[in-house]
PDB file of N, CA and C in Angstrom:
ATOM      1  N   UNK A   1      -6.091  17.314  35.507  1.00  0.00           N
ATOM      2  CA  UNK A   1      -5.464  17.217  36.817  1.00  0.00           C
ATOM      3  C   UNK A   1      -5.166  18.634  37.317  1.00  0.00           C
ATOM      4  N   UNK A   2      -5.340  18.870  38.503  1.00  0.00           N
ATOM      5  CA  UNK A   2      -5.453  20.236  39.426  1.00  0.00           C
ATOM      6  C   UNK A   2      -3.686  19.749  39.879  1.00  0.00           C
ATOM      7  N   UNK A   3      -3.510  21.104  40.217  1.00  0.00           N
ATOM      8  CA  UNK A   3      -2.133  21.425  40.635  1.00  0.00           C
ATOM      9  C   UNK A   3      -2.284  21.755  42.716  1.00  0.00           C
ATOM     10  N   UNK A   4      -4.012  21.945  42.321  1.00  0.00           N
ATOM     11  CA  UNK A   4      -4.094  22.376  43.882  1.00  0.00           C
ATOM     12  C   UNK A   4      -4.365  20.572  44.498  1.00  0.00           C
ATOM     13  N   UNK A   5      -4.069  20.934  46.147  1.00  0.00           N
ATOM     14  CA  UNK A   5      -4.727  19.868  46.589  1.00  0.00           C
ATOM     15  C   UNK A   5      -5.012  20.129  47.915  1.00  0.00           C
ATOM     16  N   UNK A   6      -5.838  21.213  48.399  1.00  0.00           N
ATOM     17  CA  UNK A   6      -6.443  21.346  49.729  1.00  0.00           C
ATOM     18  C   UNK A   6      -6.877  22.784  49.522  1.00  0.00           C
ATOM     19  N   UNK A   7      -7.981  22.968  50.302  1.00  0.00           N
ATOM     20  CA  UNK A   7      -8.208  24.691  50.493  1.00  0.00           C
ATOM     21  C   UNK A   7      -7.461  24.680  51.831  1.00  0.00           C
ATOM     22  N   UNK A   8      -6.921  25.741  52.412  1.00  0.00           N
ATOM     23  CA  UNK A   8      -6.513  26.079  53.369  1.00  0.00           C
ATOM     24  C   UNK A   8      -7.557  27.230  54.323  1.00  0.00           C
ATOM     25  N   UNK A   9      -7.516  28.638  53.725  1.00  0.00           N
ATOM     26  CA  UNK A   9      -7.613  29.625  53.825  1.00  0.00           C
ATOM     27  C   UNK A   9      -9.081  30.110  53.048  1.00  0.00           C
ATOM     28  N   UNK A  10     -10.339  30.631  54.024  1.00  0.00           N
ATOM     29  CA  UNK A  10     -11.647  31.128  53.435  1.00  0.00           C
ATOM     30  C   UNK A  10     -11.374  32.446  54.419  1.00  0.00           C
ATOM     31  N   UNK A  11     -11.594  33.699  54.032  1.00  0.00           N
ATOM     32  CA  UNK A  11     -11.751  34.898  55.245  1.00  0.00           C
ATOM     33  C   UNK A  11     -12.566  35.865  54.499  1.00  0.00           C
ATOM     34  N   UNK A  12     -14.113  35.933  55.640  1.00  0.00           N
ATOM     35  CA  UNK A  12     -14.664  37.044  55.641  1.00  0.00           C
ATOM     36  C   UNK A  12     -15.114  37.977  55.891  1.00  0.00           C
ATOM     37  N   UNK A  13     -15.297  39.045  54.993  1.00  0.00           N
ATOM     38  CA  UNK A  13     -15.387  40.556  55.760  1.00  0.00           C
ATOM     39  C   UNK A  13     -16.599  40.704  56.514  1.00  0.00           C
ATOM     40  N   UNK A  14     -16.400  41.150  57.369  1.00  0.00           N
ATOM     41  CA  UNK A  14     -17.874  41.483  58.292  1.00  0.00           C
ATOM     42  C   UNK A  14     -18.209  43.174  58.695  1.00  0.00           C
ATOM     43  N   UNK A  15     -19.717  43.787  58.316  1.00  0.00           N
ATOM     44  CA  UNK A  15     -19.858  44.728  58.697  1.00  0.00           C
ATOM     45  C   UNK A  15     -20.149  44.551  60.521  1.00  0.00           C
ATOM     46  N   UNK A  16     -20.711  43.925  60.934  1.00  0.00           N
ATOM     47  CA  UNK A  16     -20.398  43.508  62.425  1.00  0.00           C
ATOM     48  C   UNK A  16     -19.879  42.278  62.734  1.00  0.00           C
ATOM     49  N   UNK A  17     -18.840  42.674  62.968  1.00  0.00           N
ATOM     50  CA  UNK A  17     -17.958  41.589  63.751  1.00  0.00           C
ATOM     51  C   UNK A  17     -18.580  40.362  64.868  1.00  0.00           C
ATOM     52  N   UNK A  18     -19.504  40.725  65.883  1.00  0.00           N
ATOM     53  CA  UNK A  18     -19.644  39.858  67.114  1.00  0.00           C
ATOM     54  C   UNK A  18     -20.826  39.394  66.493  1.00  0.00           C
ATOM     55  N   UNK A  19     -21.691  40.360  65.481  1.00  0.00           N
ATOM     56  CA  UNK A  19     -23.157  39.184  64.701  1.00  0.00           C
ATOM     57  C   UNK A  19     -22.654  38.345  64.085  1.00  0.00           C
ATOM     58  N   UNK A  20     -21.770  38.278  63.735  1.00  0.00           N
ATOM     59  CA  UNK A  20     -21.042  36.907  62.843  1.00  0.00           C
ATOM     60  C   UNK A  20     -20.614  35.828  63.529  1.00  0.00           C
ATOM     61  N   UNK A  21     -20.098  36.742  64.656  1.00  0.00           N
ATOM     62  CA  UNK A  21     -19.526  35.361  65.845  1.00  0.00           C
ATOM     63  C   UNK A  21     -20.212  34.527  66.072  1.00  0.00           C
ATOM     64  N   UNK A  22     -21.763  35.602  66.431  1.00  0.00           N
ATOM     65  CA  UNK A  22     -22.848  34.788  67.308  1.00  0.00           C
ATOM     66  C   UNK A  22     -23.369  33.565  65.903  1.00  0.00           C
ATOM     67  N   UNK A  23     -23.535  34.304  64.776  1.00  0.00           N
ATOM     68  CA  UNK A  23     -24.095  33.308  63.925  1.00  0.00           C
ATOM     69  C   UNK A  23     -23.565  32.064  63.776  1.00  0.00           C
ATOM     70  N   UNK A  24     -21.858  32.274  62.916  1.00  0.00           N
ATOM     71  CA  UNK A  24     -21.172  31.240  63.036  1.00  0.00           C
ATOM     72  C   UNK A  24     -21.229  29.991  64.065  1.00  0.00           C
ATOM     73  N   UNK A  25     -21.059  30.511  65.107  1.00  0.00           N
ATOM     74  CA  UNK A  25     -21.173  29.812  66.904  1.00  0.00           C
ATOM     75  C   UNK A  25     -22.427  29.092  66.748  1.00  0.00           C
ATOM     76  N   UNK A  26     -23.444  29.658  66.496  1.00  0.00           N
ATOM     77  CA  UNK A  26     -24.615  28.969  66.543  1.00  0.00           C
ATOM     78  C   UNK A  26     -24.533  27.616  65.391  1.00  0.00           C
ATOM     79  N   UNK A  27     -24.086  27.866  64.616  1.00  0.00           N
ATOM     80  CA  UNK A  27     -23.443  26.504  63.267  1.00  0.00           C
ATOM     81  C   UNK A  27     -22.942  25.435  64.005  1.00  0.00           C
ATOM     82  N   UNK A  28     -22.403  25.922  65.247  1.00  0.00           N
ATOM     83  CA  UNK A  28     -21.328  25.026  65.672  1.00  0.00           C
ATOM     84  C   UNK A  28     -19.995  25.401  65.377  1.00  0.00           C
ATOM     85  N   UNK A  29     -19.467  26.387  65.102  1.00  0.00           N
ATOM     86  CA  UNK A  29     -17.713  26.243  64.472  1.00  0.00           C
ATOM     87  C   UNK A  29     -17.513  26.933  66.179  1.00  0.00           C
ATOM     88  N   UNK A  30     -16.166  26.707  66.689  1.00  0.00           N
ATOM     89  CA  UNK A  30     -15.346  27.327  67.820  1.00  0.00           C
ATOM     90  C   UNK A  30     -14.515  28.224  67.291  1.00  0.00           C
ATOM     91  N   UNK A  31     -15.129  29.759  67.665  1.00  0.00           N
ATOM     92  CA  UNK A  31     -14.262  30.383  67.129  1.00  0.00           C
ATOM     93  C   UNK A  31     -13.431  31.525  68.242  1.00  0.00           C
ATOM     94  N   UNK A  32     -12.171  31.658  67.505  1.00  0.00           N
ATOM     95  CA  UNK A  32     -10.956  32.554  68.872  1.00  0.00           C
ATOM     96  C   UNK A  32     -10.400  33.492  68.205  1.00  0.00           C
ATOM     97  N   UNK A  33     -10.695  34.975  69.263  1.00  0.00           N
ATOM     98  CA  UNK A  33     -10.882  35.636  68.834  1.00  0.00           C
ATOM     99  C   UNK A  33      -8.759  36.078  68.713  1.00  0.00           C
ATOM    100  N   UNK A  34      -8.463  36.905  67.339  1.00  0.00           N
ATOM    101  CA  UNK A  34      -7.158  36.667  67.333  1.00  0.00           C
ATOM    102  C   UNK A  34      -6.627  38.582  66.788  1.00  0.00           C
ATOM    103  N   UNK A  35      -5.817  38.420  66.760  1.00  0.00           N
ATOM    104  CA  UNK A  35      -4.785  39.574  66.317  1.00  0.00           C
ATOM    105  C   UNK A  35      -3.265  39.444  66.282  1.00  0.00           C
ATOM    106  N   UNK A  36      -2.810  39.573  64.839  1.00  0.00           N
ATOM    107  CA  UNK A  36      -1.864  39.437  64.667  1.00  0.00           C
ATOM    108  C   UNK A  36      -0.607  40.850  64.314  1.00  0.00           C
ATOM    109  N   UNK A  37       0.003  40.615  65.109  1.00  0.00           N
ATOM    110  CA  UNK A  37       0.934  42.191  65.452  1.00  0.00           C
ATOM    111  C   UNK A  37      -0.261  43.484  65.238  1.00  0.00           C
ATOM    112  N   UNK A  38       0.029  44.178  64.515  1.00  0.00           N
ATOM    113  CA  UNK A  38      -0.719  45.130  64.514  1.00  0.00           C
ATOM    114  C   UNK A  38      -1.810  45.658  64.069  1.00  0.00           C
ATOM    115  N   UNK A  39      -2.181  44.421  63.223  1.00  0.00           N
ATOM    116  CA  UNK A  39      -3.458  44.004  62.508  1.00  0.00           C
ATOM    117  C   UNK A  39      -4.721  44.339  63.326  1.00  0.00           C
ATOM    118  N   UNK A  40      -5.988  44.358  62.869  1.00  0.00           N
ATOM    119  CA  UNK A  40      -7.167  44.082  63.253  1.00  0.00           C
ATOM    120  C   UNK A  40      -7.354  42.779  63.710  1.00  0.00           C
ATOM    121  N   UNK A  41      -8.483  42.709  65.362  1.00  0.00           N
ATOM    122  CA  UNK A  41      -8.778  41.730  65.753  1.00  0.00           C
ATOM    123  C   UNK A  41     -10.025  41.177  64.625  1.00  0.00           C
ATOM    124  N   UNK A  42      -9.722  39.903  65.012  1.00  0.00           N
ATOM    125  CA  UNK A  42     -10.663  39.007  64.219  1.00  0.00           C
ATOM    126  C   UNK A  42     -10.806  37.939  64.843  1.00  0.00           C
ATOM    127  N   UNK A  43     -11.875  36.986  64.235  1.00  0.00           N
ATOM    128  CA  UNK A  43     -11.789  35.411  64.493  1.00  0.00           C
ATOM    129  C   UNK A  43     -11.277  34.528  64.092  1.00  0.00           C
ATOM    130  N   UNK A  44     -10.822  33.443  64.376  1.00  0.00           N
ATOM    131  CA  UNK A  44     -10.589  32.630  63.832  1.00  0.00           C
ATOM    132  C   UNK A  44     -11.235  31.144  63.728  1.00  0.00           C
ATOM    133  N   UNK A  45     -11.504  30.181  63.253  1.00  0.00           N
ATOM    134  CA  UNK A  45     -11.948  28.707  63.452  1.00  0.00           C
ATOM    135  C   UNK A  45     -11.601  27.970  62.743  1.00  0.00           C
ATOM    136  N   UNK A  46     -11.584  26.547  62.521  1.00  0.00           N
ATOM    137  CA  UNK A  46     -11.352  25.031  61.630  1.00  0.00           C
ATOM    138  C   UNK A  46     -12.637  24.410  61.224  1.00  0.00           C
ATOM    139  N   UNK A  47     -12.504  24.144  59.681  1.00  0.00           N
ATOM    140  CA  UNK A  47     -13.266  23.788  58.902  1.00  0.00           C
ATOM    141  C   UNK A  47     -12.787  22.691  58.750  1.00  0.00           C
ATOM    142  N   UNK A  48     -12.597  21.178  59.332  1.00  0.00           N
ATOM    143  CA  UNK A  48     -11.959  20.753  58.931  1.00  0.00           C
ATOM    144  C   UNK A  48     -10.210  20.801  59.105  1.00  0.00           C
ATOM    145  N   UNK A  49      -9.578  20.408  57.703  1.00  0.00           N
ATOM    146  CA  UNK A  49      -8.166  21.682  57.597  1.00  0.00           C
ATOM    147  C   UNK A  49      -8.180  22.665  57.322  1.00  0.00           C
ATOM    148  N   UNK A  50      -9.619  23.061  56.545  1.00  0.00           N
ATOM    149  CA  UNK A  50      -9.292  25.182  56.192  1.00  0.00           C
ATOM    150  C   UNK A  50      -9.950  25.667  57.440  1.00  0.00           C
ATOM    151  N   UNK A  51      -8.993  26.661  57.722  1.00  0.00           N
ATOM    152  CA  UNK A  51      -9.043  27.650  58.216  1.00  0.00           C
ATOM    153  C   UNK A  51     -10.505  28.883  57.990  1.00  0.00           C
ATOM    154  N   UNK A  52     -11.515  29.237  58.733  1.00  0.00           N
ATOM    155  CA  UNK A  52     -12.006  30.231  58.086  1.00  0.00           C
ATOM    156  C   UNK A  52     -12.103  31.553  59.615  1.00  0.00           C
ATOM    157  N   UNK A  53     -11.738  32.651  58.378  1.00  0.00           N
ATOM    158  CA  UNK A  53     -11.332  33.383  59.436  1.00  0.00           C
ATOM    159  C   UNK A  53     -12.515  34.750  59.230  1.00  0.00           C
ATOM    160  N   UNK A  54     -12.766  35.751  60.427  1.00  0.00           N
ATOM    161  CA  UNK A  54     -13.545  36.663  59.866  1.00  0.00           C
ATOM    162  C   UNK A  54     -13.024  38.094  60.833  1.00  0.00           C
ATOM    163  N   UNK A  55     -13.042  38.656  59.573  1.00  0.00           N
ATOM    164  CA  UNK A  55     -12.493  40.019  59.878  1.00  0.00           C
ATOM    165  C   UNK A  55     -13.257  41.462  59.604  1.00  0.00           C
ATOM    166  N   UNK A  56     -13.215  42.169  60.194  1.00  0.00           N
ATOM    167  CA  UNK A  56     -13.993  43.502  60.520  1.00  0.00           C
ATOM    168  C   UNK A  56     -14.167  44.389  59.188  1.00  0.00           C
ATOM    169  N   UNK A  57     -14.714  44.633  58.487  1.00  0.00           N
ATOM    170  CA  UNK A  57     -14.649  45.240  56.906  1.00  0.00           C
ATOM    171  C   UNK A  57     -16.543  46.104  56.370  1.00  0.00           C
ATOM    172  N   UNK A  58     -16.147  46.982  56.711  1.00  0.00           N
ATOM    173  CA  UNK A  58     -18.103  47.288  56.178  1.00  0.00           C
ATOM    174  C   UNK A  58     -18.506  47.430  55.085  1.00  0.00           C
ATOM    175  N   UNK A  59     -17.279  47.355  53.965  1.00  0.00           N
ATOM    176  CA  UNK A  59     -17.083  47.121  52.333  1.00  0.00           C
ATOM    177  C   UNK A  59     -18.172  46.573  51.728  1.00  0.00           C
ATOM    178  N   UNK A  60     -18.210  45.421  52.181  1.00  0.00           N
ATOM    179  CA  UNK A  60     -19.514  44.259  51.353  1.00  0.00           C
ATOM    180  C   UNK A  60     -18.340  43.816  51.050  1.00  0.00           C
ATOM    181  N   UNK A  61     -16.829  43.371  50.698  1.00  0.00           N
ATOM    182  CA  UNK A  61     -15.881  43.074  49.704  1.00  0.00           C
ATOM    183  C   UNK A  61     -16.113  41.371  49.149  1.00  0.00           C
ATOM    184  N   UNK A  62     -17.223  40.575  50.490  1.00  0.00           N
ATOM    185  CA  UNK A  62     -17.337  39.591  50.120  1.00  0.00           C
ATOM    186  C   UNK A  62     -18.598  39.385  49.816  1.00  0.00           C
ATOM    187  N   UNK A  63     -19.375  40.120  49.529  1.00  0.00           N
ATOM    188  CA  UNK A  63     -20.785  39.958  49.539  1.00  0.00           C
ATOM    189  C   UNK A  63     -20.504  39.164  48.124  1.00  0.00           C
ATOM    190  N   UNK A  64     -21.833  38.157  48.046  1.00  0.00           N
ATOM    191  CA  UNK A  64     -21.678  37.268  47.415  1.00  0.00           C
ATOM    192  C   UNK A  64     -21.132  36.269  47.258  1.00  0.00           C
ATOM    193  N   UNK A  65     -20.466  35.459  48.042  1.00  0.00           N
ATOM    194  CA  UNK A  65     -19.261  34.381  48.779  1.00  0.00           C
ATOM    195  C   UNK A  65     -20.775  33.290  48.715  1.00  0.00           C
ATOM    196  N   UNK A  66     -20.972  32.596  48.189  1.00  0.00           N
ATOM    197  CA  UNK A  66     -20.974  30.758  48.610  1.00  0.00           C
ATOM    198  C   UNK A  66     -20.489  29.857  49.846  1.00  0.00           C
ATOM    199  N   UNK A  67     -20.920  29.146  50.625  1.00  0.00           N
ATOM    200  CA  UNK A  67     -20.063  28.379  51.145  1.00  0.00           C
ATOM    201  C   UNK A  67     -21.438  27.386  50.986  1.00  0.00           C
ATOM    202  N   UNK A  68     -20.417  26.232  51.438  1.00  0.00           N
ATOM    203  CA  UNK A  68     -21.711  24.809  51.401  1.00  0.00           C
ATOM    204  C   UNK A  68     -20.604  23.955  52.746  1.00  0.00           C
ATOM    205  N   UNK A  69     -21.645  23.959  53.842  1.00  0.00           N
ATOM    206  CA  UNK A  69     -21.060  23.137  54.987  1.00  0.00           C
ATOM    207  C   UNK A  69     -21.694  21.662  55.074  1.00  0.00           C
ATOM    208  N   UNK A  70     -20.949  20.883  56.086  1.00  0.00           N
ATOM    209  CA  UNK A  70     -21.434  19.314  55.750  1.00  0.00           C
ATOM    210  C   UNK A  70     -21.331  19.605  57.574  1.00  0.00           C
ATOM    211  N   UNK A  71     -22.792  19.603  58.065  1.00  0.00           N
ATOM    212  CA  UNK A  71     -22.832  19.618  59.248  1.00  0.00           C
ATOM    213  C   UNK A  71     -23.482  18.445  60.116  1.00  0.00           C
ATOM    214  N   UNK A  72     -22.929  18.201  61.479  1.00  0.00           N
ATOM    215  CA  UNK A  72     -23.273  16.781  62.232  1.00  0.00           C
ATOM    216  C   UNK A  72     -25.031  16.690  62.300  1.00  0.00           C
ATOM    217  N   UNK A  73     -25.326  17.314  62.561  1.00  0.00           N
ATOM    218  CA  UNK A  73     -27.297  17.560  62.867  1.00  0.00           C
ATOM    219  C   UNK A  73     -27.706  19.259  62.231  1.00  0.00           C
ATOM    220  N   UNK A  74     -28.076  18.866  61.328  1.00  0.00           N
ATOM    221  CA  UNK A  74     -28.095  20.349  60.409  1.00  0.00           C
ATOM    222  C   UNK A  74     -29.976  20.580  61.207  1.00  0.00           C
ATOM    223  N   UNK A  75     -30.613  20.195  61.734  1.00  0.00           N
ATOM    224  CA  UNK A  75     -31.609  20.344  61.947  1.00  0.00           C
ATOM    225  C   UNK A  75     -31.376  21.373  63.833  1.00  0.00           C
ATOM    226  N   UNK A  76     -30.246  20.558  64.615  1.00  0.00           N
ATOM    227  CA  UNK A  76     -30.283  21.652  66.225  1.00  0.00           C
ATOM    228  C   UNK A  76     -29.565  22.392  64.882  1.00  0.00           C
ATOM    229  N   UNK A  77     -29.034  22.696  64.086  1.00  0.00           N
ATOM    230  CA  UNK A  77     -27.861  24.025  63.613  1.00  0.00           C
ATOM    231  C   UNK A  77     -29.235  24.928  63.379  1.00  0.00           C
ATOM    232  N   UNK A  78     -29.727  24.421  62.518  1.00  0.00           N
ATOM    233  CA  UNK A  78     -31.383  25.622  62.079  1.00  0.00           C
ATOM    234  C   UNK A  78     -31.928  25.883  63.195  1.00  0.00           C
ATOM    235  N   UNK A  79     -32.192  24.949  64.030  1.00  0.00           N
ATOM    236  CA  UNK A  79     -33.066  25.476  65.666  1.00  0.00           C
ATOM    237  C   UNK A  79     -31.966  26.726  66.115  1.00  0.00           C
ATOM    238  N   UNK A  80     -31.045  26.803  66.015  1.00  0.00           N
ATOM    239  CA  UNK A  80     -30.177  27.558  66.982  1.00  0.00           C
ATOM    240  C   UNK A  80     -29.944  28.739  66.605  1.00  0.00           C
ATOM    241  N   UNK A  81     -29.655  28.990  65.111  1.00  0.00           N
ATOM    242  CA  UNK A  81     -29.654  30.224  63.965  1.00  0.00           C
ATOM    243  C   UNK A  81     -31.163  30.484  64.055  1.00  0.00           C
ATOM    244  N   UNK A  82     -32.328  29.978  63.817  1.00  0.00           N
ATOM    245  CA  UNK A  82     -33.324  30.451  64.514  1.00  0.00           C
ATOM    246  C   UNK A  82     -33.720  31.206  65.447  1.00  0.00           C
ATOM    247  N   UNK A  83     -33.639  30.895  66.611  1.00  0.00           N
ATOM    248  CA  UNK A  83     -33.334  31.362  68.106  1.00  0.00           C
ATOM    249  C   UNK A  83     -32.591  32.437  68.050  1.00  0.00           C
ATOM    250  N   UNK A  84     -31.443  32.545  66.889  1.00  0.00           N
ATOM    251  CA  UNK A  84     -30.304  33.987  67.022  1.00  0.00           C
ATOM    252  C   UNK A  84     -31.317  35.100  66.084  1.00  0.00           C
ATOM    253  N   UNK A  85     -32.548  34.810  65.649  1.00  0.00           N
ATOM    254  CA  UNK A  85     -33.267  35.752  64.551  1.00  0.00           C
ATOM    255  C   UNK A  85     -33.122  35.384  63.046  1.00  0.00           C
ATOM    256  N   UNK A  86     -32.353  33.978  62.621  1.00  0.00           N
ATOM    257  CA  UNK A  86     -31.805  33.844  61.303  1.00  0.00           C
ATOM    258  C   UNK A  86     -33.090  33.154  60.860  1.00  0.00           C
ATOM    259  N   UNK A  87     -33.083  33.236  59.190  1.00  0.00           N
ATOM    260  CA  UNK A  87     -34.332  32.741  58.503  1.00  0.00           C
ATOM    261  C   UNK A  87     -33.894  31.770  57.262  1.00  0.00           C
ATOM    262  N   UNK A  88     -33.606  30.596  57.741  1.00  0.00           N
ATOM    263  CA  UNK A  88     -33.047  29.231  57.222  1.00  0.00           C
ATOM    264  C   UNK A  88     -34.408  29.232  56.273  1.00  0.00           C
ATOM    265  N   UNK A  89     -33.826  28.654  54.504  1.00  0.00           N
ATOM    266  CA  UNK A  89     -34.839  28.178  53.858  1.00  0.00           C
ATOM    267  C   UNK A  89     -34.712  27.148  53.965  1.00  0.00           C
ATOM    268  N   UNK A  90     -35.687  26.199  54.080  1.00  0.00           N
ATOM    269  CA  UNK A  90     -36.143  24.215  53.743  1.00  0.00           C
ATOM    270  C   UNK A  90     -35.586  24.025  52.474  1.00  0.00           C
ATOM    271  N   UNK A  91     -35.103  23.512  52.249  1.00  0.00           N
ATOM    272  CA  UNK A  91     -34.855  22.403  51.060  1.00  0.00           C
ATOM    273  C   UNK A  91     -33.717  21.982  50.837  1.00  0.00           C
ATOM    274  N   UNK A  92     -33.394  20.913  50.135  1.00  0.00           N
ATOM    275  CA  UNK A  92     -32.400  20.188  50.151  1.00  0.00           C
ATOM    276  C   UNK A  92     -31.138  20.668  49.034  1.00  0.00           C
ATOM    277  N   UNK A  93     -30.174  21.395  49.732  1.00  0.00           N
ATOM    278  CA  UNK A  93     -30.071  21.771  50.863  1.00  0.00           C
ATOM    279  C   UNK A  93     -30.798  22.907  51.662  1.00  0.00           C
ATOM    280  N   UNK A  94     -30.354  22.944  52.835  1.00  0.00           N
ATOM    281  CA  UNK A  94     -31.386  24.282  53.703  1.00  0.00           C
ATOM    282  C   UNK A  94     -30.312  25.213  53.058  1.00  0.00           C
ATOM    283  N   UNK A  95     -30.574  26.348  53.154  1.00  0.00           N
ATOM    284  CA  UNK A  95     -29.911  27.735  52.983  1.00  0.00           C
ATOM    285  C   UNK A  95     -30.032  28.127  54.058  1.00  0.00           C
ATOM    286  N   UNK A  96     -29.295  29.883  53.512  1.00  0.00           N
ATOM    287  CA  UNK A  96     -29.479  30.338  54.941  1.00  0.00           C
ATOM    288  C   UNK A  96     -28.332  31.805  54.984  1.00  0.00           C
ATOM    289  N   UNK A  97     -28.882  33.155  54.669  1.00  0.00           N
ATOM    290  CA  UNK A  97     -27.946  34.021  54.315  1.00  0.00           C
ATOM    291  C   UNK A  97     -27.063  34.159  55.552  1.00  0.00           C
ATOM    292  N   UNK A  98     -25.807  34.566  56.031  1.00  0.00           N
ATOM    293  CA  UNK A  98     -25.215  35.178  57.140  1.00  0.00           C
ATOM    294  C   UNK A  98     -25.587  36.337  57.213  1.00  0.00           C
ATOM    295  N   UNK A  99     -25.009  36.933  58.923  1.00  0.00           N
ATOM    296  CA  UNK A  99     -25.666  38.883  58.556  1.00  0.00           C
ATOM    297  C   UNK A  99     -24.490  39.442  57.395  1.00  0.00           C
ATOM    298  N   UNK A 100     -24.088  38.825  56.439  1.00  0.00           N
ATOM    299  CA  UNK A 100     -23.476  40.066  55.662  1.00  0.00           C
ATOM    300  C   UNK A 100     -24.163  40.025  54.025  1.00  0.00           C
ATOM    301  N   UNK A 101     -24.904  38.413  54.092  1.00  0.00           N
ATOM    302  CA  UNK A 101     -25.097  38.459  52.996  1.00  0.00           C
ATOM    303  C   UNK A 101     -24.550  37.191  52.130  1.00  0.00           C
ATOM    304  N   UNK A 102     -23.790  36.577  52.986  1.00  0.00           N
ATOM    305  CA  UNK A 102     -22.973  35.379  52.379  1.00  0.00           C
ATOM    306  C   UNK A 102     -24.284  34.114  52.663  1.00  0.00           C
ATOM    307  N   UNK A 103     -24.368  33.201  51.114  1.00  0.00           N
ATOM    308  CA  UNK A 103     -24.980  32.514  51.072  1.00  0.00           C
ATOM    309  C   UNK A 103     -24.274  31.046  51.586  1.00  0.00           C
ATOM    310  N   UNK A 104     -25.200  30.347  52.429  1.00  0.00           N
ATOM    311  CA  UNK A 104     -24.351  28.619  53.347  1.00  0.00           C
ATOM    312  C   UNK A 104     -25.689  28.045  52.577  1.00  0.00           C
ATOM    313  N   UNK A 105     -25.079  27.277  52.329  1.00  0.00           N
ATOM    314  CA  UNK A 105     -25.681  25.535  52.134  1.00  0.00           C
ATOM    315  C   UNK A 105     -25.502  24.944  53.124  1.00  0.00           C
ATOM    316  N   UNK A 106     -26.525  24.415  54.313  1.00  0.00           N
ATOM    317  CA  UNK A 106     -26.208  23.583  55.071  1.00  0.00           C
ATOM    318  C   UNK A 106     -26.681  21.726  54.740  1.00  0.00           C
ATOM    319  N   UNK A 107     -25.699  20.598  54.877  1.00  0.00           N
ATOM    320  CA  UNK A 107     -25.790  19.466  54.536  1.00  0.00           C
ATOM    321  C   UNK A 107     -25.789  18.635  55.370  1.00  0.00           C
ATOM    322  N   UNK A 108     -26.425  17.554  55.472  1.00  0.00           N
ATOM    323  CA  UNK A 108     -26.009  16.442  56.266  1.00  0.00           C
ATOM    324  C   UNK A 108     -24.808  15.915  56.418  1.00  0.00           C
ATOM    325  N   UNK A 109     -24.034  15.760  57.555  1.00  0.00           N
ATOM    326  CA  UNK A 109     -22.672  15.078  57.467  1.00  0.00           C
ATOM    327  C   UNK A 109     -22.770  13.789  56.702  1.00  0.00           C
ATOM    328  N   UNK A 110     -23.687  13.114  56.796  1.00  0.00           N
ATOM    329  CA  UNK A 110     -23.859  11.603  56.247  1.00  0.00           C
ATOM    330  C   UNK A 110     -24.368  11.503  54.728  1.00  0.00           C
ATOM    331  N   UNK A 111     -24.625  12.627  54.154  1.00  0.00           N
ATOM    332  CA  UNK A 111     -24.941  13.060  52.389  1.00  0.00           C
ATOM    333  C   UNK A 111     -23.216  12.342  52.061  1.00  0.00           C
ATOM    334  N   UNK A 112     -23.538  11.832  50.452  1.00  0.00           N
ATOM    335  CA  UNK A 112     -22.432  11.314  49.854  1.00  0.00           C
ATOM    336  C   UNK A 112     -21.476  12.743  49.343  1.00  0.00           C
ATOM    337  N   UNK A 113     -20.121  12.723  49.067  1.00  0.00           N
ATOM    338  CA  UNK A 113     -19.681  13.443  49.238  1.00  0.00           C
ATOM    339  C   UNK A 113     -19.305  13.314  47.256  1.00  0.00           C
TER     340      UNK A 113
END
C-alpha cells in the first residue's frame, strides 16, 4: 500500500519556452502563461488534476522525463505536431520526443487503463 494518492505537480525545464508552448498546444493541453511574484514567467496547464507546468531552464535538468498521455483522438494530435515540424513514431503507443528531449507516449483515451 502507497502512502501517495494523486500526482499533483509535473514541471518542465525548457531551453525555449514558446517551442514548447506551440508543441504542447498542438497535444491539445490549454496552456496560461503565469508568474508568480518575482519568479520567472512560465506556463501553466491541467492534466486532468496534475498540474503540468513549464518553465524557462537551458540546463537539460529534465532531459530524460517520460510522460505517457491518454489523449481524445491521438491521430488530429499527430496531424497537428506534424504540421508544427514534430516526428511522431507509429506504434502502439505513438511516441514522440518534445523540443527538449522529453519522451510522450501518446494513447487512446478509450485504451484500458
Amino acid at each position: 500500500m502507497t502512502n501517495v494518492s494523486w500526482l499533483t505537480l509535473v514541471v518542465l525545464r525548457c531551453a525555449d519556452l514558446e517551442r514548447s508552448r506551440v508543441f504542447y498546444e498542438a497535444l491539445g493541453l490549454t496552456l496560461t502563461l503565469e508568474q508568480h511574484g518575482a519568479g520567472p514567467r512560465h506556463y501553466s496547464g491541467r492534466v486532468g488534476e496534475t498540474v503540468l507546468e513549464f518553465y524557462p531552464d537551458a540546463s537539460s535538468s529534465t532531459r530524460g522525463l517520460r510522460l505517457g498521455l491518454r489523449l481524445t483522438d491521438v491521430s488530429a494530435s499527430v496531424s497537428r505536431l506534424v504540421a508544427i515540424g514534430a516526428a511522431p513514431r507509429p506504434g502502439s503507443p505513438v511516441t514522440v520526443d518534445d523540443p527538449d528531449g522529453h519522451r510522450l507516449e501518446l494513447h487512446p483515451a478509450s485504451a484500458a487503463q
